[in-house]
C-alpha atoms as a PDB file:
ATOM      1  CA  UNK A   1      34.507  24.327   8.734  1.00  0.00           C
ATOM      2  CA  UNK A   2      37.100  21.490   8.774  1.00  0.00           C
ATOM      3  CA  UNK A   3      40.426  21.868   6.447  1.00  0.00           C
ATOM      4  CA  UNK A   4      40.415  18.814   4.189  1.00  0.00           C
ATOM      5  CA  UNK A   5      43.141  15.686   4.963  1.00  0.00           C
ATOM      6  CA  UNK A   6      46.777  16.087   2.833  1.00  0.00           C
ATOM      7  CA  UNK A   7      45.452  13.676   0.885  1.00  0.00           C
ATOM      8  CA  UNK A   8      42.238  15.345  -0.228  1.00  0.00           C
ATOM      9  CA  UNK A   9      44.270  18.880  -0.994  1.00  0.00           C
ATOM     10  CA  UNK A  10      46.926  17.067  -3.029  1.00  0.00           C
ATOM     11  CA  UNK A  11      44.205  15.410  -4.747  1.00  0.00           C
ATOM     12  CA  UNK A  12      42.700  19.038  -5.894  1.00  0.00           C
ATOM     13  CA  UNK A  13      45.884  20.899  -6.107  1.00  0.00           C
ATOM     14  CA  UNK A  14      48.063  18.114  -8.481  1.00  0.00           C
ATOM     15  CA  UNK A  15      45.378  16.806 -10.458  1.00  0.00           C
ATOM     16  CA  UNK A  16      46.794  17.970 -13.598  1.00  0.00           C
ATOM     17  CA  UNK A  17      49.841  16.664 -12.630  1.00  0.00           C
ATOM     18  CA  UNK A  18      48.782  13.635 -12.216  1.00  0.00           C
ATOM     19  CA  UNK A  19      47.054  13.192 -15.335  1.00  0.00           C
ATOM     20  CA  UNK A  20      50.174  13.643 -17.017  1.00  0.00           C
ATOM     21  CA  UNK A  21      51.759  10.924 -15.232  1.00  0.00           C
ATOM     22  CA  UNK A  22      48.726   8.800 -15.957  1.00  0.00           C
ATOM     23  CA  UNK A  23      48.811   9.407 -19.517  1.00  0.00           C
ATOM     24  CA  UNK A  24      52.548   7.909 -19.551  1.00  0.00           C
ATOM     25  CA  UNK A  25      51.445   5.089 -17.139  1.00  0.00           C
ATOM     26  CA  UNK A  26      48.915   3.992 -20.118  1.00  0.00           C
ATOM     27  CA  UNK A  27      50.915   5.001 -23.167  1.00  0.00           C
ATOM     28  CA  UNK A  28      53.421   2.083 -21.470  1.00  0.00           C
ATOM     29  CA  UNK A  29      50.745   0.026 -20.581  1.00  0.00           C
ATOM     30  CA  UNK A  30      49.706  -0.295 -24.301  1.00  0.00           C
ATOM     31  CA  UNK A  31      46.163   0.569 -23.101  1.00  0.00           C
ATOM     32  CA  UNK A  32      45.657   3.624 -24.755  1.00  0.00           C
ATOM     33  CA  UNK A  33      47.717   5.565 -28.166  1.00  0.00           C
ATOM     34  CA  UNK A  34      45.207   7.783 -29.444  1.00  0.00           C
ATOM     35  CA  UNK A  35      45.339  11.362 -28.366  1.00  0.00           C
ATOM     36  CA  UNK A  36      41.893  11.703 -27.814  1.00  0.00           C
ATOM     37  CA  UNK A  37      41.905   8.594 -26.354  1.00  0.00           C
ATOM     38  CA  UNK A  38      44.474   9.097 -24.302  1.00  0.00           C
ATOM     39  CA  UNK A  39      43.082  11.831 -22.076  1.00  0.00           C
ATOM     40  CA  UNK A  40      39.865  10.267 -22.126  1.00  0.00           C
ATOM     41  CA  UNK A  41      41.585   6.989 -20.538  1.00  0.00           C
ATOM     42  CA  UNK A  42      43.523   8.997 -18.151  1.00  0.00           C
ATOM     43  CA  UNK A  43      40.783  10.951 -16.923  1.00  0.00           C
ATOM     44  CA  UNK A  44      38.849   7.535 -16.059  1.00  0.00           C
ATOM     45  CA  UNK A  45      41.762   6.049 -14.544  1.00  0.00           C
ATOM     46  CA  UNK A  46      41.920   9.423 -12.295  1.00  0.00           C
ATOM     47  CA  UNK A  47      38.605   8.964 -11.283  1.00  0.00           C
ATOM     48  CA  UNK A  48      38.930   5.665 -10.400  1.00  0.00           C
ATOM     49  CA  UNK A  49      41.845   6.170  -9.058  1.00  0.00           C
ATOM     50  CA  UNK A  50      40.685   9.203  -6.683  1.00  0.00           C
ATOM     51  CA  UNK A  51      37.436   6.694  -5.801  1.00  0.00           C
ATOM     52  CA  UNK A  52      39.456   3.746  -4.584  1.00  0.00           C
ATOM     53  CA  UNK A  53      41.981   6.026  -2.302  1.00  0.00           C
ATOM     54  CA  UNK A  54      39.064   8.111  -0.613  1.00  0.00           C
ATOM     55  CA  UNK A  55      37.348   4.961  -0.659  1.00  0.00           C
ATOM     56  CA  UNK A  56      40.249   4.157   1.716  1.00  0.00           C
ATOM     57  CA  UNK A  57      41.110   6.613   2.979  1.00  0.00           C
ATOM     58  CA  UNK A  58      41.717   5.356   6.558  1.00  0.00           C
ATOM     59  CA  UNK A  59      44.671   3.611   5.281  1.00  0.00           C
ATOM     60  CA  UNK A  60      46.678   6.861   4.144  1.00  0.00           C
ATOM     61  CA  UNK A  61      49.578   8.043   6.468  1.00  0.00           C
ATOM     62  CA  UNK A  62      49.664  11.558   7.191  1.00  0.00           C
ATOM     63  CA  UNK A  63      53.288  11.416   7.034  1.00  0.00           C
ATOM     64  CA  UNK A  64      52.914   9.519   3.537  1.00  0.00           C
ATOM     65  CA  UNK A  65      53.573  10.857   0.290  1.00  0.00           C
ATOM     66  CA  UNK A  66      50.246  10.893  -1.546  1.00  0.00           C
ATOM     67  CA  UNK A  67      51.688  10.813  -5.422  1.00  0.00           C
ATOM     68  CA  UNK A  68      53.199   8.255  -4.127  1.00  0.00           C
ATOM     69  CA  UNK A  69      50.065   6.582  -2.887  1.00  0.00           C
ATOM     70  CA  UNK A  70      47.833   7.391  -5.577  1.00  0.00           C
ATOM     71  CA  UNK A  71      50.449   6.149  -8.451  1.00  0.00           C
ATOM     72  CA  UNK A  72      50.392   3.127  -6.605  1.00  0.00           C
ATOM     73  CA  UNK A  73      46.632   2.435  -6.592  1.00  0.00           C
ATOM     74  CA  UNK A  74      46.966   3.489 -10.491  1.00  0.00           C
ATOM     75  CA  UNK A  75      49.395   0.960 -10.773  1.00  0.00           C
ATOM     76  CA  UNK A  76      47.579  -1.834  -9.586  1.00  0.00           C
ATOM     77  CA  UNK A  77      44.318  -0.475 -11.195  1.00  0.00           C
ATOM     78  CA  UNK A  78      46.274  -0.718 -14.557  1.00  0.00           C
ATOM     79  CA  UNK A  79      47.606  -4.278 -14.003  1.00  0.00           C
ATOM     80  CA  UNK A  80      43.602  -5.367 -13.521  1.00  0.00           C
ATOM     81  CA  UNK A  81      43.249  -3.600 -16.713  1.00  0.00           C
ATOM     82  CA  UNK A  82      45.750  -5.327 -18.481  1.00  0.00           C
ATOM     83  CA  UNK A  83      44.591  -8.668 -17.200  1.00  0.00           C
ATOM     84  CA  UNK A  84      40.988  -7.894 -18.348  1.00  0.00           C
ATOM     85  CA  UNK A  85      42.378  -6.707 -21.915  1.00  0.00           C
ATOM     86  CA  UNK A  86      44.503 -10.046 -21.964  1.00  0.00           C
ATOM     87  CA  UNK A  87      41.308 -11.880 -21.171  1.00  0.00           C
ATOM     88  CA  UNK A  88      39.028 -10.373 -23.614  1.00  0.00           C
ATOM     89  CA  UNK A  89      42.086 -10.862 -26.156  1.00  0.00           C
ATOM     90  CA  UNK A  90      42.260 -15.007 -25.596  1.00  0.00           C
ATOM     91  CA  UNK A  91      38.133 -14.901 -27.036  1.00  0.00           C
ATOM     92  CA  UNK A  92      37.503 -17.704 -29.203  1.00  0.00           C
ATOM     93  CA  UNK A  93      37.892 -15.692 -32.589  1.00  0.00           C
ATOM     94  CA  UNK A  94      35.277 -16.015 -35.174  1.00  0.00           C
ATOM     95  CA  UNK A  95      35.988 -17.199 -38.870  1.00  0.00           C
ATOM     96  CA  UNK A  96      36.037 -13.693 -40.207  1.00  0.00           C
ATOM     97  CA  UNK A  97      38.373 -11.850 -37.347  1.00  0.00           C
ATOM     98  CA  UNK A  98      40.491 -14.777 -38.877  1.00  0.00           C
ATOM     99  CA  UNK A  99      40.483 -14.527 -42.443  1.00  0.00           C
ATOM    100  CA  UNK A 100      39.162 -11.020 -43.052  1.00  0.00           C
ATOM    101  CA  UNK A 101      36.802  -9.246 -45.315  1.00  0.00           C
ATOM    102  CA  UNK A 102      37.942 -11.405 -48.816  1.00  0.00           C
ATOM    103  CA  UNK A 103      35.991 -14.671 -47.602  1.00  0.00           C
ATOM    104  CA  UNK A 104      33.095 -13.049 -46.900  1.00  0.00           C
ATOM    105  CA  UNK A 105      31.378 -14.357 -50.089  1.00  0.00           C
ATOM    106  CA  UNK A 106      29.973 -17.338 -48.207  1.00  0.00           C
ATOM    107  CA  UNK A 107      28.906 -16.439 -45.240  1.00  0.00           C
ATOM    108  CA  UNK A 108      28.985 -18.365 -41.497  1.00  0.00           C
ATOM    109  CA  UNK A 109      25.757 -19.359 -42.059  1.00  0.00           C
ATOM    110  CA  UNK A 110      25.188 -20.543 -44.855  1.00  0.00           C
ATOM    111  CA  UNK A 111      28.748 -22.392 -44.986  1.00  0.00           C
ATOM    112  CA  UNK A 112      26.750 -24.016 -41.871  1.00  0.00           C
ATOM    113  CA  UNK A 113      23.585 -24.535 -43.510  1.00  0.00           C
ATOM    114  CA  UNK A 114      24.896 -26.569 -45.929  1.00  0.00           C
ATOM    115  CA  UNK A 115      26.959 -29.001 -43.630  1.00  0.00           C
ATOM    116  CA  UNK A 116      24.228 -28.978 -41.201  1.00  0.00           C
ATOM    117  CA  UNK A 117      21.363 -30.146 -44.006  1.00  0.00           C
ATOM    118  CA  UNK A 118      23.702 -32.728 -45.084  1.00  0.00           C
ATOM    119  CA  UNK A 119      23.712 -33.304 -40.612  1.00  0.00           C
ATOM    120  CA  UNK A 120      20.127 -33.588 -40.528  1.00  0.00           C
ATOM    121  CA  UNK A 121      20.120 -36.342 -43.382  1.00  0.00           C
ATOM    122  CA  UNK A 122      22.140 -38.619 -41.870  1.00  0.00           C
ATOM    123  CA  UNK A 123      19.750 -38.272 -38.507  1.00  0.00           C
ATOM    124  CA  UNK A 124      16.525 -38.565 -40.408  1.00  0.00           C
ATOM    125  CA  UNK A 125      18.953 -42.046 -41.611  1.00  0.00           C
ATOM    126  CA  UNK A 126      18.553 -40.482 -45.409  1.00  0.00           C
ATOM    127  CA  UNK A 127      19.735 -42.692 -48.107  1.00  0.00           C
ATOM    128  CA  UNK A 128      23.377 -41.624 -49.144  1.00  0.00           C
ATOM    129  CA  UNK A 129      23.469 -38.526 -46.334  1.00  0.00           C
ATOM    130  CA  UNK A 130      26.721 -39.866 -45.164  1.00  0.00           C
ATOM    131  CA  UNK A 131      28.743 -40.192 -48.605  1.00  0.00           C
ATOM    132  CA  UNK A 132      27.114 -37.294 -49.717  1.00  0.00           C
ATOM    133  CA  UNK A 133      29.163 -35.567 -46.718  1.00  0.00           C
ATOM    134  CA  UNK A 134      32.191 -37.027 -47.372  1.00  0.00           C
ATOM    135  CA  UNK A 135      32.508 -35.937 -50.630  1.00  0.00           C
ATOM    136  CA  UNK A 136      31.873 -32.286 -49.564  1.00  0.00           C
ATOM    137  CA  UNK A 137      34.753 -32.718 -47.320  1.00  0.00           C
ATOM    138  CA  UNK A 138      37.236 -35.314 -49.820  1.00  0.00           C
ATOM    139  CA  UNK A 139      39.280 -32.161 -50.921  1.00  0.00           C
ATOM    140  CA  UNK A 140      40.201 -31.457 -47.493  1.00  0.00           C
ATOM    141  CA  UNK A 141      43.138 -32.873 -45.179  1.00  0.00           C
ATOM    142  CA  UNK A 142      42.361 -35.941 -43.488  1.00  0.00           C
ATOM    143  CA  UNK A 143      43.249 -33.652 -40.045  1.00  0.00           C
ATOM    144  CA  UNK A 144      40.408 -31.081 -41.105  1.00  0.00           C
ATOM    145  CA  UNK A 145      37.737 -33.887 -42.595  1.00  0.00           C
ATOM    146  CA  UNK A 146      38.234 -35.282 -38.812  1.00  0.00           C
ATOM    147  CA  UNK A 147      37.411 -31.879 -36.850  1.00  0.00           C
ATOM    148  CA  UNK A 148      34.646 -31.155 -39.141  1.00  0.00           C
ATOM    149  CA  UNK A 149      32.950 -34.391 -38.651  1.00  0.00           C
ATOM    150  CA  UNK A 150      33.380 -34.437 -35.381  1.00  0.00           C
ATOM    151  CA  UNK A 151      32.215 -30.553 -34.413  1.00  0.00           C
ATOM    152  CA  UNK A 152      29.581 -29.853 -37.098  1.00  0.00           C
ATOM    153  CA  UNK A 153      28.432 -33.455 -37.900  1.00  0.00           C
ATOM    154  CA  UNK A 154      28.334 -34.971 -34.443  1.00  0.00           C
ATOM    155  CA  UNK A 155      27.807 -31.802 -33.060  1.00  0.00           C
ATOM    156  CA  UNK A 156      30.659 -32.264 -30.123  1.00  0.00           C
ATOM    157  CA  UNK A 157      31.752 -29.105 -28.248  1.00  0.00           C
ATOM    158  CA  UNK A 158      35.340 -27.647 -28.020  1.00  0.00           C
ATOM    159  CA  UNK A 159      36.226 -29.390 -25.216  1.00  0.00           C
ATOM    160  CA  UNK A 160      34.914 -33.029 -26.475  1.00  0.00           C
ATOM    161  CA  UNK A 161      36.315 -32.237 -29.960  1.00  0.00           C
ATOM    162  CA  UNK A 162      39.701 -32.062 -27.665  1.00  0.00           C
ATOM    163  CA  UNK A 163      39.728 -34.928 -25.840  1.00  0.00           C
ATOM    164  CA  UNK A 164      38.450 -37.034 -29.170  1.00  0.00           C
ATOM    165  CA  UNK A 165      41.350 -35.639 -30.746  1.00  0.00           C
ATOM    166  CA  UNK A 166      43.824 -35.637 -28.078  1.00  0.00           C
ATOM    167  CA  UNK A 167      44.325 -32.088 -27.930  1.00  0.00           C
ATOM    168  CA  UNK A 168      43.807 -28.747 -26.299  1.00  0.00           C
ATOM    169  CA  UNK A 169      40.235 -27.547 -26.409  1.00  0.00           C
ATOM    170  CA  UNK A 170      41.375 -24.638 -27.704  1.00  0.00           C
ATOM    171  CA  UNK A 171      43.857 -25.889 -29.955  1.00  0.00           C
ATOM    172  CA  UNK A 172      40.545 -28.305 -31.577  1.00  0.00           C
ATOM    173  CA  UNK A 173      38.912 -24.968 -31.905  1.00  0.00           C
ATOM    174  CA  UNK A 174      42.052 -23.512 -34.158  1.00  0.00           C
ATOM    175  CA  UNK A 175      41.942 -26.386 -36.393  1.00  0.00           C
ATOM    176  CA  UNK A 176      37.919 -26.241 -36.774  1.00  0.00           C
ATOM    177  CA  UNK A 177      38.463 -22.787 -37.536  1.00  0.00           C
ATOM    178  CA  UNK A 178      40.997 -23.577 -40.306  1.00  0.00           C
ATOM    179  CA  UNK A 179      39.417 -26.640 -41.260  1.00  0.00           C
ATOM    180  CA  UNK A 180      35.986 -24.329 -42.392  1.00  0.00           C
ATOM    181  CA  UNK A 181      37.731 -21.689 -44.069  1.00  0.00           C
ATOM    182  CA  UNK A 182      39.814 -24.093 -46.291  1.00  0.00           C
ATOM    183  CA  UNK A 183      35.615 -26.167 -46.742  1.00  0.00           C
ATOM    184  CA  UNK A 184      34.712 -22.456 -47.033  1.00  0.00           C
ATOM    185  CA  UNK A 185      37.350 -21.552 -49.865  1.00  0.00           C
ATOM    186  CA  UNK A 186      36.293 -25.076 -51.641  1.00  0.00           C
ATOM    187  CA  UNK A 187      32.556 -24.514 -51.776  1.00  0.00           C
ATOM    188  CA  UNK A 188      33.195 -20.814 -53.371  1.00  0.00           C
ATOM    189  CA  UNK A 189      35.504 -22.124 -56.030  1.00  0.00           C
ATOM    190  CA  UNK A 190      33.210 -24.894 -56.639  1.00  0.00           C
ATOM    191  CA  UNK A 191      29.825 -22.077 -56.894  1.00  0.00           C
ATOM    192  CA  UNK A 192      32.485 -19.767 -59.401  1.00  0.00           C
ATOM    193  CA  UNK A 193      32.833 -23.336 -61.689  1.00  0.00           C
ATOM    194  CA  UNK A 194      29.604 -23.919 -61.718  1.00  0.00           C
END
């Protein structure tokens, strides 16, 4: 029977060892604070971690030091992490992760509903669709009226809501996400009056 390489040995013997260090390489990575969470984190990251150096194996140098190998593939496997986290973090946010549980009282939809009726009647080339929508929106800021009519009414994406306004896609999608929670906070004080 064959003795295992350094590098498989260290593996078994310093495992513990190196879950500890792993713990303090994602505490300072901001990728993982709860206890339980913690270990659970670090125990994947080990894993992967011991997968991508047997994976390459090969590349190890006898002479080497393997913590020093391994911490360096759980360096760079943390760094992908943290780009993926940043990534998932930049998501266009919806109306509620921005305002919270208090506006829930209209909801998305039906805050859409009732621009998007008002949409359809100026299609079907109703009578009056058109000032009829501009009165819904005459409480608001010029700025907002404009992203509104431009997103919901015309029905432009992001990016063409952007260039119409001579901004950042995602800048257009800010404002439109402003711009319906202010139409959102007028329509409920308008249902309480009524």
């Amino acid at each position: 029977m064959s003795q295992p390489s350094p590098l498989r040995r260290f593996i078994a013997e310093e495992s513990e060892s190196l879950m500890r260090t792993l713990r303090l390489y994602l505490y300072r990575a901001g990728l993982a604070r709860a206890e339980t969470t913690m270990d659970s984190a670090a125990s994947e990251l080990l894993n992967d971690v011991v997968a991508e150096a047997l994976m390459h194996e090969n590349r190890f140098r006898t002479d080497g030091q393997p913590r020093a190998w391994l911490l360096g593939i759980a360096g760079n496997l943390i760094r992908r992490r943290q780009v993926d986290h940043a990534k998932r973090m930049r998501r266009e946010p919806l109306v509620r992760d921005l305002y919270g549980p208090d506006s829930d009282d209209l909801s998305d939809d039906d805050l859409f509903d009732r621009v998007a009726e008002l949409a359809n009647a100026i299609d079907d080339d109703e009578p009056g669709a058109e000032g009829r929508i501009r009165d819904m929106l005459r409480p608001l800021p010029p700025a907002d009226q404009e992203v509104i009519w431009l997103a919901v009414i015309q029905g432009l994406d992001g990016d063409a809501v952007g260039r119409a306004l001579g901004i950042k896609p995602a800048t257009a999608r800010v404002r439109l996400h402003r711009a319906l929670h202010r139409l959102r906070q007028h329509l409920q004080q308008e249902v309480a009056h009524d």
